[in-house]
Protein backbone atom coordinates (compact mmCIF):
# COMPACT_ATOMS: atom_id res chain seq x y z
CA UNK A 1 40.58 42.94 -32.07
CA UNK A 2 44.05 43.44 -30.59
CA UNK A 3 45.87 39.81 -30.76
CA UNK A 4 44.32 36.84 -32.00
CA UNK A 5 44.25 35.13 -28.52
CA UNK A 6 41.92 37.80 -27.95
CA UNK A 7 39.08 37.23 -30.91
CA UNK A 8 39.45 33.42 -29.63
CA UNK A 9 38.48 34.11 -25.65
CA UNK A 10 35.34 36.03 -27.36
CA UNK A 11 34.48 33.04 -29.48
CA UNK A 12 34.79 31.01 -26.28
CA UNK A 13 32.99 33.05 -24.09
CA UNK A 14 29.72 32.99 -26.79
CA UNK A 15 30.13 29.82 -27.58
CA UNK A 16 30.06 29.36 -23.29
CA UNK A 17 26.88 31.50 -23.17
CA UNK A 18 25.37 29.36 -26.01
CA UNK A 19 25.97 26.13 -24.02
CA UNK A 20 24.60 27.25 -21.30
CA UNK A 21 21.62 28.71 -22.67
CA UNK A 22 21.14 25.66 -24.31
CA UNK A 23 21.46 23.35 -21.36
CA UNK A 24 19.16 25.80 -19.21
CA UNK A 25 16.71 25.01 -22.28
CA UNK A 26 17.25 21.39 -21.94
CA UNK A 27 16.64 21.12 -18.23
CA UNK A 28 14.04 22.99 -18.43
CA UNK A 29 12.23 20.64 -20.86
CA UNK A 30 13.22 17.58 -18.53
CA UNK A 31 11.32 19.25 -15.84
CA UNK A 32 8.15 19.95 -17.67
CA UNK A 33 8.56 16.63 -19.19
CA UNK A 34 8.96 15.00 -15.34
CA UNK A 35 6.11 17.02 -14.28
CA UNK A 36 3.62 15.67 -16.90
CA UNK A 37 4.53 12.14 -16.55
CA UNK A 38 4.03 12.48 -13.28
CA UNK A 39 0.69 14.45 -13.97
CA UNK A 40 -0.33 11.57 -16.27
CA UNK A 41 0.53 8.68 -13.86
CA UNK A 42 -1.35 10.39 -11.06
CA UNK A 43 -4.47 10.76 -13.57
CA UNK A 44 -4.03 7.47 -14.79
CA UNK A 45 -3.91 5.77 -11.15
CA UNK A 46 -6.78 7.57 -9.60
CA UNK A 47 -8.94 6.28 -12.95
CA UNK A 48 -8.28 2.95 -11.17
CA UNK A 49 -10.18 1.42 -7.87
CA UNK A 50 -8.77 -1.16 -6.14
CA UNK A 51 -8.91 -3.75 -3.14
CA UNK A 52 -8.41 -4.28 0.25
CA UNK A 53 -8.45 -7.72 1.28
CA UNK A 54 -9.47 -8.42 5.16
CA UNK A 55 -8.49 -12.00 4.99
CA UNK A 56 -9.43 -14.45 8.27
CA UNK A 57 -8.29 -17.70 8.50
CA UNK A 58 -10.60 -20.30 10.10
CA UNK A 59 -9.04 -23.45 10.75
CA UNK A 60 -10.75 -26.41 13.95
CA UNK A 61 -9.26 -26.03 17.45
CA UNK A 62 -7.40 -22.85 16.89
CA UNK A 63 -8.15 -19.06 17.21
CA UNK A 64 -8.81 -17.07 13.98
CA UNK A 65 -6.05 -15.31 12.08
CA UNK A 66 -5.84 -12.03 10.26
CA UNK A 67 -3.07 -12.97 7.24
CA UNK A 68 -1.26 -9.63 7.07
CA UNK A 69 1.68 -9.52 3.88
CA UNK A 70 4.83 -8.21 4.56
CA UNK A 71 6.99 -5.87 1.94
CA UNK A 72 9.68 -3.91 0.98
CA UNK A 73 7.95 -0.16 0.46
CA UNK A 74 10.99 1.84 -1.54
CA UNK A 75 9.33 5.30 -0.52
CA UNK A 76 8.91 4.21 2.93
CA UNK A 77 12.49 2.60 2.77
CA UNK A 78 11.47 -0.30 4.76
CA UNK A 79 9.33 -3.16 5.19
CA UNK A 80 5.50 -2.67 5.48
CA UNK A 81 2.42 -4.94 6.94
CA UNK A 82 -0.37 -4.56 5.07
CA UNK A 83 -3.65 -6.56 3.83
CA UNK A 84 -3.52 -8.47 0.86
CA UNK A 85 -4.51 -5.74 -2.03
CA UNK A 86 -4.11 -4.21 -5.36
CA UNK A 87 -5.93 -3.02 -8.36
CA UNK A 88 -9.32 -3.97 -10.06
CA UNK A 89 -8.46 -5.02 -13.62
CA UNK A 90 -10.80 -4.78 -16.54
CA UNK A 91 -14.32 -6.19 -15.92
CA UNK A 92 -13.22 -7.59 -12.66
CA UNK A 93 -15.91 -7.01 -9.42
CA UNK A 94 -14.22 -5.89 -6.38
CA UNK A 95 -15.14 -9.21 -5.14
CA UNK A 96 -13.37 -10.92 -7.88
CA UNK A 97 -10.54 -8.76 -7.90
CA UNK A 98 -10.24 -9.61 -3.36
CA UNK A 99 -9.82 -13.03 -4.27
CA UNK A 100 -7.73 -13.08 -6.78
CA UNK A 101 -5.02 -10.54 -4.95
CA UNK A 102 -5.51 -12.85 -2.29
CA UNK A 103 -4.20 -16.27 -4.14
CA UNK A 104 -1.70 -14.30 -6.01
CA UNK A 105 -0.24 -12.45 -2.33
CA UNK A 106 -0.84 -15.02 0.11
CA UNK A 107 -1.87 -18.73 -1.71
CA UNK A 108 -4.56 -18.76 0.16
CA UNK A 109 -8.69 -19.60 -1.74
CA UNK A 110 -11.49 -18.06 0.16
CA UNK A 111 -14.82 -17.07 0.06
CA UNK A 112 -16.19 -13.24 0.11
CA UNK A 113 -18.44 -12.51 3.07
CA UNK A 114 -18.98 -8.49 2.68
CA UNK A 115 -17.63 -5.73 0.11
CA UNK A 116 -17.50 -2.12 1.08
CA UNK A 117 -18.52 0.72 -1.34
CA UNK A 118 -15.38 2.50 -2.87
CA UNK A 119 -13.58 4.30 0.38
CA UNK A 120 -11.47 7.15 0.01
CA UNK A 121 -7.69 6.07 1.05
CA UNK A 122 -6.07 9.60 1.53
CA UNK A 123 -8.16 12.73 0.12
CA UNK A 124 -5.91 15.24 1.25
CA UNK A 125 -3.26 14.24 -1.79
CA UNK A 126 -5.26 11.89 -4.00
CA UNK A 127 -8.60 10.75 -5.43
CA UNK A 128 -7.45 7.03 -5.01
CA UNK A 129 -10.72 4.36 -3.80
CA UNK A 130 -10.59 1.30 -2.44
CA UNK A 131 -13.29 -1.35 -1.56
CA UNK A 132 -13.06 -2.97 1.53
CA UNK A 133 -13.30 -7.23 0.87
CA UNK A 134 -13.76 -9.42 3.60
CA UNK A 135 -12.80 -12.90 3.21
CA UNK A 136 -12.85 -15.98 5.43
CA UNK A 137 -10.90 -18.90 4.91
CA UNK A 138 -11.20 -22.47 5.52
CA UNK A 139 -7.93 -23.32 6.70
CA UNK A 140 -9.26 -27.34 6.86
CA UNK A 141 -9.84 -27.59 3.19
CA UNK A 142 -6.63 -28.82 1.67
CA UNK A 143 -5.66 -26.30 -0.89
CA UNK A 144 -5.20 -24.42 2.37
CA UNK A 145 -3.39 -26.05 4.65
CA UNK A 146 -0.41 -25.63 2.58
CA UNK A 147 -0.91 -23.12 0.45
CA UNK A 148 1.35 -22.01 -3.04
CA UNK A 149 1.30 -18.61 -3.06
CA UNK A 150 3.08 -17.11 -6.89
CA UNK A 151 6.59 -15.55 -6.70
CA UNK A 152 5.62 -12.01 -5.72
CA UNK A 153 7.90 -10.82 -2.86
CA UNK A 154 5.69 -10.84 -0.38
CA UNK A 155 6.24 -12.51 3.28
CA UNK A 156 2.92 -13.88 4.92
CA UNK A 157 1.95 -12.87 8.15
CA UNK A 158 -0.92 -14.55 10.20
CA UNK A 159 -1.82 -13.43 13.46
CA UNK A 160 -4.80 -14.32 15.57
CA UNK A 161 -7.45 -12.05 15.40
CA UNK A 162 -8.29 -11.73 18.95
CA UNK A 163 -4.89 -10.16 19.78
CA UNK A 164 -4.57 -8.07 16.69
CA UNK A 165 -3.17 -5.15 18.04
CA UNK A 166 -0.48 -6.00 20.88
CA UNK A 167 1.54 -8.66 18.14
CA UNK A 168 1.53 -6.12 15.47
CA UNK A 169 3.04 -3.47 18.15
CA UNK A 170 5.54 -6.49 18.89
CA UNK A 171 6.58 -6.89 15.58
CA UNK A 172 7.07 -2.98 15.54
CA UNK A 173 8.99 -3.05 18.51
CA UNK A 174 11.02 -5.91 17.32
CA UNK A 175 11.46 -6.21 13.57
CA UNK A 176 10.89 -2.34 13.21
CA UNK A 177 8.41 -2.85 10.59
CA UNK A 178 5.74 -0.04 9.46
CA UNK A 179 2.36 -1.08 9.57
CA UNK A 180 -0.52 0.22 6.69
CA UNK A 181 -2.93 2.67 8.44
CA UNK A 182 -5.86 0.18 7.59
CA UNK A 183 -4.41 -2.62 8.80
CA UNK A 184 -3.92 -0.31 12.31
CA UNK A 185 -7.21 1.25 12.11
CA UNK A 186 -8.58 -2.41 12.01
CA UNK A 187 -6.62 -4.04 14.88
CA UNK A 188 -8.01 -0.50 17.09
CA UNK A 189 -11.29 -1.38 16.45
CA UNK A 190 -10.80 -4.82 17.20
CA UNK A 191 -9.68 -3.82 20.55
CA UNK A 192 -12.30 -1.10 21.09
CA UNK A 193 -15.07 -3.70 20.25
CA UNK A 194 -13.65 -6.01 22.76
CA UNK A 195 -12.91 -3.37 25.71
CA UNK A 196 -15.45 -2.87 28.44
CA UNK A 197 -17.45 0.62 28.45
CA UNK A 198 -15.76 3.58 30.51
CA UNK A 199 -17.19 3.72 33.58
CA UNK A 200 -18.47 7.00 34.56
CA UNK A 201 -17.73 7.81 38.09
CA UNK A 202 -20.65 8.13 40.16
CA UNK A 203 -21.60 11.94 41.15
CA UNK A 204 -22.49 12.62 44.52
CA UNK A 205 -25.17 15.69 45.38
């Protein structure tokens, strides 16, 4: 070596290429560790059915009501209507499970009236299953008229049943909400079921 200062800028420059190699090494390890947490929370989850609650509220002299929950969705980065739902837990029964999401969401006690077999929610990314619950609710009895729902943050939304579809597109239009395929899908159906038959023109010959 020439000059001291020299010998040092070559100690610097390998101990540079060390750090770097080493931090290369370390990110590297983050990712694979990222990847199979993520691998293991994805295997995890789809080892787990849950519920979809289809909740309607019967109450004397007034139209039925679909109660819909309202939430903040981080990866949609905005508020969501859904059904009441979540998870099966332990030895639950989907039925179990419907009512149980549906007190803890919405306050709300009701009784099950038909339970779908597990229902794929999006196969093209994930082997996640739902059951279908319906529930009807009798909005007379007194533990629902004013119902405790627990702190979850979770706004209810009830909105009659025979006009599904056009008040969810208002509250689209006006609170620019998102709204949960199912619960979309439903309120279609709804007004399919209730439209009158295309008429097929009559052909002359």
């Amino acid at each position: 070596l020439e000059s001291p200062e020299e010998g040092n800028k070559m100690i610097w420059g390998l101990e540079h290429m060390i750090y770097e190699e080493r931090l290369r090494e370390l990110e590297l390890f983050m990712s694979m560790f990222e990847l199979l947490t993520c691998c293991v929370f994805i295997a995890l989850l789809s080892m787990l059915a849950g519920v979809s609650v289809i909740p309607v509220l019967q109450r004397t002299l007034h139209y039925d009501c679909i109660v819909l929950v309202k939430q903040f969705r981080p990866p949609m980065g905005g508020y969501c209507l859904e059904f009441p739902a979540g998870l099966i837990e332990g030895n639950e029964s989907p039925e179990s499970a419907a009512l149980r999401e549906l007190e803890e969401e919405t306050g709300y006690k009701g009784d099950v009236v038909e339970c779908s077999p597990a229902v794929c929610l999006d196969p093209g990314l994930t082997n996640c299953t739902t059951h279908l619950v319906t529930v009807t609710i009798n909005g007379d009895d007194a533990c629902n008229i004013r119902p405790m729902q627990k702190p979850e943050f979770v706004e209810v939304v009830s909105l009659p049943k025979n006009d599904l579809l056009q008040r969810i597109e208002e509250l689209v239009a006006e609170d620019h909400v998102l709204v949960d395929a199912r619960v979309y899908a439903y309120a279609l159906a709804l007004k399919h079921a209730t439209q009158k038959p295309l008429q097929v023109p009559f052909m002359k010959f």
